[in-house]
C-alpha atoms as a PDB file:
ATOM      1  CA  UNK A   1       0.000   0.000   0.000  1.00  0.00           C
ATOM      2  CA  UNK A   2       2.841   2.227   1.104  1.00  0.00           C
ATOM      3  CA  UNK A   3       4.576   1.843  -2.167  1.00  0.00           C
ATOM      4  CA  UNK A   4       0.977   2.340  -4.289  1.00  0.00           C
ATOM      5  CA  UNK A   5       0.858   5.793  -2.128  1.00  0.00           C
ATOM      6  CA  UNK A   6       4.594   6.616  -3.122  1.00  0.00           C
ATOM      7  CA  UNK A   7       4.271   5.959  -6.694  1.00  0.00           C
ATOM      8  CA  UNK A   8       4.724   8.640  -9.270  1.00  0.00           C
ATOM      9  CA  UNK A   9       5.268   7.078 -12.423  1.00  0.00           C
ATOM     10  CA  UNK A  10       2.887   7.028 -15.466  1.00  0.00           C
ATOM     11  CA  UNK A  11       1.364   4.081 -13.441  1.00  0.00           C
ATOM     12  CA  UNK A  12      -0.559   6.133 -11.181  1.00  0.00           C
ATOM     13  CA  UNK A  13      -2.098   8.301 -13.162  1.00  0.00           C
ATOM     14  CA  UNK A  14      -2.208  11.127 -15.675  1.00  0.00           C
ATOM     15  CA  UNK A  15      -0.262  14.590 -14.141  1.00  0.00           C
ATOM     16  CA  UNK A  16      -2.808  17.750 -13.732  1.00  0.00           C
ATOM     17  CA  UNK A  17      -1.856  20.643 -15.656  1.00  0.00           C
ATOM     18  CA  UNK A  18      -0.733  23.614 -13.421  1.00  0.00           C
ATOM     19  CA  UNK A  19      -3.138  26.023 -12.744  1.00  0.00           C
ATOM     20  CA  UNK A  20      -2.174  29.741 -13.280  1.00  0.00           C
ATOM     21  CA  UNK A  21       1.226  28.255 -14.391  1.00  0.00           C
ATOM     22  CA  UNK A  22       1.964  27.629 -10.673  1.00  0.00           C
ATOM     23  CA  UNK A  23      -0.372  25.556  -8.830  1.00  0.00           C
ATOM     24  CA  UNK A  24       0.141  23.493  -6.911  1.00  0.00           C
ATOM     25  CA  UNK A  25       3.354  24.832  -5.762  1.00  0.00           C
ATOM     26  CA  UNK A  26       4.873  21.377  -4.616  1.00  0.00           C
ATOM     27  CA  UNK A  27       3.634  17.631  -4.990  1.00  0.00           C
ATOM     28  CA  UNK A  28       4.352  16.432  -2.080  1.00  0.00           C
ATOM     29  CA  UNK A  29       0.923  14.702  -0.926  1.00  0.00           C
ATOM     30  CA  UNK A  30      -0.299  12.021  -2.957  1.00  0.00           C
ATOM     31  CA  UNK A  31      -3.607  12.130  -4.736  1.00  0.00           C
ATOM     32  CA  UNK A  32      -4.931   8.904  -2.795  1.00  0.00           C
ATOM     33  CA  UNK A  33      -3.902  10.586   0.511  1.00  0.00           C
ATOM     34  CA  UNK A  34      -5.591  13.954  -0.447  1.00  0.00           C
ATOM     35  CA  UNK A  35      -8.594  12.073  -1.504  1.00  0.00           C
ATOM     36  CA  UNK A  36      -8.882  10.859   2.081  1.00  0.00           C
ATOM     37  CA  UNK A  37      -8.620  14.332   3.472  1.00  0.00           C
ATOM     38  CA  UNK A  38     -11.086  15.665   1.112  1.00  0.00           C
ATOM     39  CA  UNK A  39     -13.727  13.083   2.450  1.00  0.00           C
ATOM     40  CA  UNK A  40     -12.494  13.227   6.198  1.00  0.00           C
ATOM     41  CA  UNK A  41     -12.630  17.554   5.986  1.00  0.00           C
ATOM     42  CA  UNK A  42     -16.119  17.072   4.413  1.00  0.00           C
ATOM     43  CA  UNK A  43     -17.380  14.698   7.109  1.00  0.00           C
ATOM     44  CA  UNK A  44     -15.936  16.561  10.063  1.00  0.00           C
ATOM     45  CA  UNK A  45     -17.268  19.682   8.723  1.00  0.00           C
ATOM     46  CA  UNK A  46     -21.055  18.431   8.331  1.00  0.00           C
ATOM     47  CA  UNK A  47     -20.834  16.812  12.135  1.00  0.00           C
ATOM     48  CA  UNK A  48     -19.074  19.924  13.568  1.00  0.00           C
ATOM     49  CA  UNK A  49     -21.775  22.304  11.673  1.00  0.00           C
ATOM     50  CA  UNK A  50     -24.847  19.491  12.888  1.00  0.00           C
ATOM     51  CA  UNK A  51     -23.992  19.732  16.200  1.00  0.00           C
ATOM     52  CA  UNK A  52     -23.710  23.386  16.708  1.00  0.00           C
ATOM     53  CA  UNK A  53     -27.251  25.323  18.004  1.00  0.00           C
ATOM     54  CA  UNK A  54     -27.067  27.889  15.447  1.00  0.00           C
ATOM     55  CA  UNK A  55     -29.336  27.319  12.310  1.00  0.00           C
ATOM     56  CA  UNK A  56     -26.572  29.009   9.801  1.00  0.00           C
ATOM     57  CA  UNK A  57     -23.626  27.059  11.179  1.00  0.00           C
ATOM     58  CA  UNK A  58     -26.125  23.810  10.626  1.00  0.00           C
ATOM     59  CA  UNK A  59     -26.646  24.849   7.208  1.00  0.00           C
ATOM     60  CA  UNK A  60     -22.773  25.911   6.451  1.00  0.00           C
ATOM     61  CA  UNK A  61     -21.647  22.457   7.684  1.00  0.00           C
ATOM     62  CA  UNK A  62     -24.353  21.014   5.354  1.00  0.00           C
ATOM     63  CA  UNK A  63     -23.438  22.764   2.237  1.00  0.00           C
ATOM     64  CA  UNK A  64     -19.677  23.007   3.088  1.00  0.00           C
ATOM     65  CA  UNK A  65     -18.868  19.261   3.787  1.00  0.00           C
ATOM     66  CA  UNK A  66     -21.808  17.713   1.333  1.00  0.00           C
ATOM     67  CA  UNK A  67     -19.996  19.821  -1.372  1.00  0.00           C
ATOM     68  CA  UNK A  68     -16.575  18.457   0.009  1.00  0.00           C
ATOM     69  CA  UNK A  69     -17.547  15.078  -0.193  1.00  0.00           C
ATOM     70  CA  UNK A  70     -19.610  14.771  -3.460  1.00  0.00           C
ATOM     71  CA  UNK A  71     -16.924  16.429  -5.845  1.00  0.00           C
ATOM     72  CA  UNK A  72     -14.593  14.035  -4.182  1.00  0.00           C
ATOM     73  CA  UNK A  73     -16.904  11.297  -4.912  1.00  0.00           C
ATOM     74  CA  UNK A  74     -17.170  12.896  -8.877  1.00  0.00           C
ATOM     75  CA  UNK A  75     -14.041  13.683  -9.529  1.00  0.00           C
ATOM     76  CA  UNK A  76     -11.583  11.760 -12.044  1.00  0.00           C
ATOM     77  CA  UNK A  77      -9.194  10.119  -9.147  1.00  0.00           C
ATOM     78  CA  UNK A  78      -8.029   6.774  -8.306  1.00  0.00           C
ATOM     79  CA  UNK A  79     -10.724   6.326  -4.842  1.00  0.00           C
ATOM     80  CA  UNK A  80     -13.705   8.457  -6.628  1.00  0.00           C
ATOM     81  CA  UNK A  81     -17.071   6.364  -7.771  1.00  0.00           C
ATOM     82  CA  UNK A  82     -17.494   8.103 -10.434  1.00  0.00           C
ATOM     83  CA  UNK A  83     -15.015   9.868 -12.915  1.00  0.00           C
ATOM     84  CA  UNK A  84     -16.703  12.766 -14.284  1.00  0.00           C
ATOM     85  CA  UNK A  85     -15.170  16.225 -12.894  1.00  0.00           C
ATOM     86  CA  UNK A  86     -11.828  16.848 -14.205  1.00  0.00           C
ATOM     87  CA  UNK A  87      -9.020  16.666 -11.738  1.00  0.00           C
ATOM     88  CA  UNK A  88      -8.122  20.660 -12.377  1.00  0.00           C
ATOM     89  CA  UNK A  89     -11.852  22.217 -11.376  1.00  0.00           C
ATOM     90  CA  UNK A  90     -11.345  19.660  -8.014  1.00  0.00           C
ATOM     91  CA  UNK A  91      -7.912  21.750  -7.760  1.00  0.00           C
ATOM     92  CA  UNK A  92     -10.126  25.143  -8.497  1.00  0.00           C
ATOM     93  CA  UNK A  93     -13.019  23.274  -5.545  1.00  0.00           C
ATOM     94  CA  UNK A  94     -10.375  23.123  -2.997  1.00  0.00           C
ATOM     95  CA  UNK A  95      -8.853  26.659  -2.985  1.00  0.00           C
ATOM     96  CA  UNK A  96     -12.508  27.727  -3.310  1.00  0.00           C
ATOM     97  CA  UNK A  97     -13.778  25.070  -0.738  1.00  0.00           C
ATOM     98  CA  UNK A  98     -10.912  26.012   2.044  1.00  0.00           C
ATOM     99  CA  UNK A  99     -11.582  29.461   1.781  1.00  0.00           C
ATOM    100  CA  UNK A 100     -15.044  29.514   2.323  1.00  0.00           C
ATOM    101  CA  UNK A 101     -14.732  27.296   5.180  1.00  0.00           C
ATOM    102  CA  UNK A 102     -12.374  29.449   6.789  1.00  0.00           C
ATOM    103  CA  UNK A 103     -14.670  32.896   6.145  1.00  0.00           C
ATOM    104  CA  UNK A 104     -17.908  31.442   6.553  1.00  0.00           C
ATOM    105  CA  UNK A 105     -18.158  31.337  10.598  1.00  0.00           C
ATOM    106  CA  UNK A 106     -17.565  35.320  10.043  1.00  0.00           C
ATOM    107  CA  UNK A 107     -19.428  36.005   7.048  1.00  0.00           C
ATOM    108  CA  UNK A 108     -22.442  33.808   8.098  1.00  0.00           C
ATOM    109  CA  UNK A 109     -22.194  35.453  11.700  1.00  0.00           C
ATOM    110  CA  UNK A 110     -21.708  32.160  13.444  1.00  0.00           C
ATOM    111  CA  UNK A 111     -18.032  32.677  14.655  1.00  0.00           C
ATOM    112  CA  UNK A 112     -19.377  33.999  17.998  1.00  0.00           C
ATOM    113  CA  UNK A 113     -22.356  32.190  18.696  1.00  0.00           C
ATOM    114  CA  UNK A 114     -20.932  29.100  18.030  1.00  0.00           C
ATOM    115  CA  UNK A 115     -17.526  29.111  18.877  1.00  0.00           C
ATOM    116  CA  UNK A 116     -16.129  25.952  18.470  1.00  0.00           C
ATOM    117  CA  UNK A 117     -18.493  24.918  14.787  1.00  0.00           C
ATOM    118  CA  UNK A 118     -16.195  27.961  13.850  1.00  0.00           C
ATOM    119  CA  UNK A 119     -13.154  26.894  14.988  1.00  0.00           C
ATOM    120  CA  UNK A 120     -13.595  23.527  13.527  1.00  0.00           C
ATOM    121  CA  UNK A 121     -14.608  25.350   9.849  1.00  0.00           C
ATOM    122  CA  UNK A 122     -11.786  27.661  10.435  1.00  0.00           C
ATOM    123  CA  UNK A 123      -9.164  25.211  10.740  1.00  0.00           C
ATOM    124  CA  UNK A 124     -10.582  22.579   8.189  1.00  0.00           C
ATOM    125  CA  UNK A 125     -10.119  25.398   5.839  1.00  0.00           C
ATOM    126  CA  UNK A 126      -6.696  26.543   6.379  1.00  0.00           C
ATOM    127  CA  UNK A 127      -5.466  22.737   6.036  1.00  0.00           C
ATOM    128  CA  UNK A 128      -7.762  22.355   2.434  1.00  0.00           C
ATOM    129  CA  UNK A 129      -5.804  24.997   1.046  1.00  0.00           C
ATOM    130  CA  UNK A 130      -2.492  24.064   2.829  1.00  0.00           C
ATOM    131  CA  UNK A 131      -3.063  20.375   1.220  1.00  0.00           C
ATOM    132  CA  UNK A 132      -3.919  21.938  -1.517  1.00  0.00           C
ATOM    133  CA  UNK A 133      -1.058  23.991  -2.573  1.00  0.00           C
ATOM    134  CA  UNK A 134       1.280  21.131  -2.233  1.00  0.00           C
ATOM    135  CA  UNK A 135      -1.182  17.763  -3.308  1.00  0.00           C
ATOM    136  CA  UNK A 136       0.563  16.059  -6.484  1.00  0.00           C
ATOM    137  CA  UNK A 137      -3.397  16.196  -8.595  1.00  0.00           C
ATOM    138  CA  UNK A 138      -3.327  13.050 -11.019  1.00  0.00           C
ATOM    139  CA  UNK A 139      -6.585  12.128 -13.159  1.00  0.00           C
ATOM    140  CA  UNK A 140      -6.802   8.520 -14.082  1.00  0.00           C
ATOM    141  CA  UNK A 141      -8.644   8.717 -17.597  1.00  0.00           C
ATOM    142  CA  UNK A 142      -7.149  12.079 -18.809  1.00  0.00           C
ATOM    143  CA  UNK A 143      -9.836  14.737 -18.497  1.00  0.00           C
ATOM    144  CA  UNK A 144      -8.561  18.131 -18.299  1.00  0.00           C
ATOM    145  CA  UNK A 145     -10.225  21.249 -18.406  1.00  0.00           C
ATOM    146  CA  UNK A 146     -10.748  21.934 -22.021  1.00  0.00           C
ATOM    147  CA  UNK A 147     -10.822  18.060 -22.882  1.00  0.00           C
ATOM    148  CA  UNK A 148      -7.057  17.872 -24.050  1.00  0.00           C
ATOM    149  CA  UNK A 149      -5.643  14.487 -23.365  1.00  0.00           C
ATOM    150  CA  UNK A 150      -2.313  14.567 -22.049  1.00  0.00           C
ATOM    151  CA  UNK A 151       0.001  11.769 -20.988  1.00  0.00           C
ATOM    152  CA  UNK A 152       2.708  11.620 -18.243  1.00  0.00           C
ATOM    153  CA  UNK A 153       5.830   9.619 -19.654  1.00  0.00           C
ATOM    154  CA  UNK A 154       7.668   9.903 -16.622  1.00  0.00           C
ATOM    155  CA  UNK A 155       7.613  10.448 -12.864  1.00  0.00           C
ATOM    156  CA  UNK A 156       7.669  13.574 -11.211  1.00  0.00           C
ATOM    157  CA  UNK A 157       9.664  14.841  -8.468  1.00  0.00           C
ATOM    158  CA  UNK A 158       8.735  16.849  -5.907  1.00  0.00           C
END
């Protein structure tokens, strides 16, 4: 499993084209162990929001970690169901996704009343985009934003 996890040849998967020219800065975090994160920060961010008493942390946990995990689940990776969001607009998802955790409890108005939902959002948020900037994205069947096919020859380093 360790090595599966480790691998970065052609093998496990297709490399993501860099967004802006520059994102992700470093691929350091595999795509199977960012997957995991995705659908761990989207379940701990519906239970944090569900157990708060305010009615707009409820419904930011519900929209924030629903959204979390059904791109996940959608999106053209190795541990998805389904492969039909190109592995780019996830990239696009989590700086968009760990932002608006992080800004919702003071947007929404929740960060006081319910202290620790917000905490919880706040911090799931800074480690989405943290993971993000440095997650090595890899599609398995080659969709890209704008439908290109591209191949990866080689591995990568970091």
């Amino acid at each position: 499993m360790a090595r599966h996890v480790a691998d970065k040849s052609a093998r496990a998967g297709i490399l993501s084209r860099p967004l802006f020219e520059r994102l992700p800065l470093r691929r350091w975090v595999p795509a199977e162990v960012h997957t995991l994160l995705d659908y761990r920060g989207g379940v701990a961010a519906l239970v944090a929001g569900q157990l708060s008493k305010d009615r707009r942390a409820r419904r930011a946990g519900r929209v924030l970690g629903a959204s979390a995990i059904g791109v996940s689940l959608f999106t053209d990776a190795r541990l998805s169901l389904a492969r039909l969001i190109p592995i780019e607009a996830h990239e696009i998802f989590d700086y968009v996704q760990g932002t608006a955790l992080a800004l919702a409890p003071f947007v929404l108005g929740y960060a006081r009343k319910s202290p620790i939902t917000a905490t919880v959002h706040v911090l799931l948020g800074l480690s989405s985009l943290a993971v993000a900037l440095v997650t090595d994205y890899r599609c398995q069947t080659g969709m890209h934003l704008g439908g290109e096919s591209r191949t990866d020859p080689e591995g990568i380093g970091a």
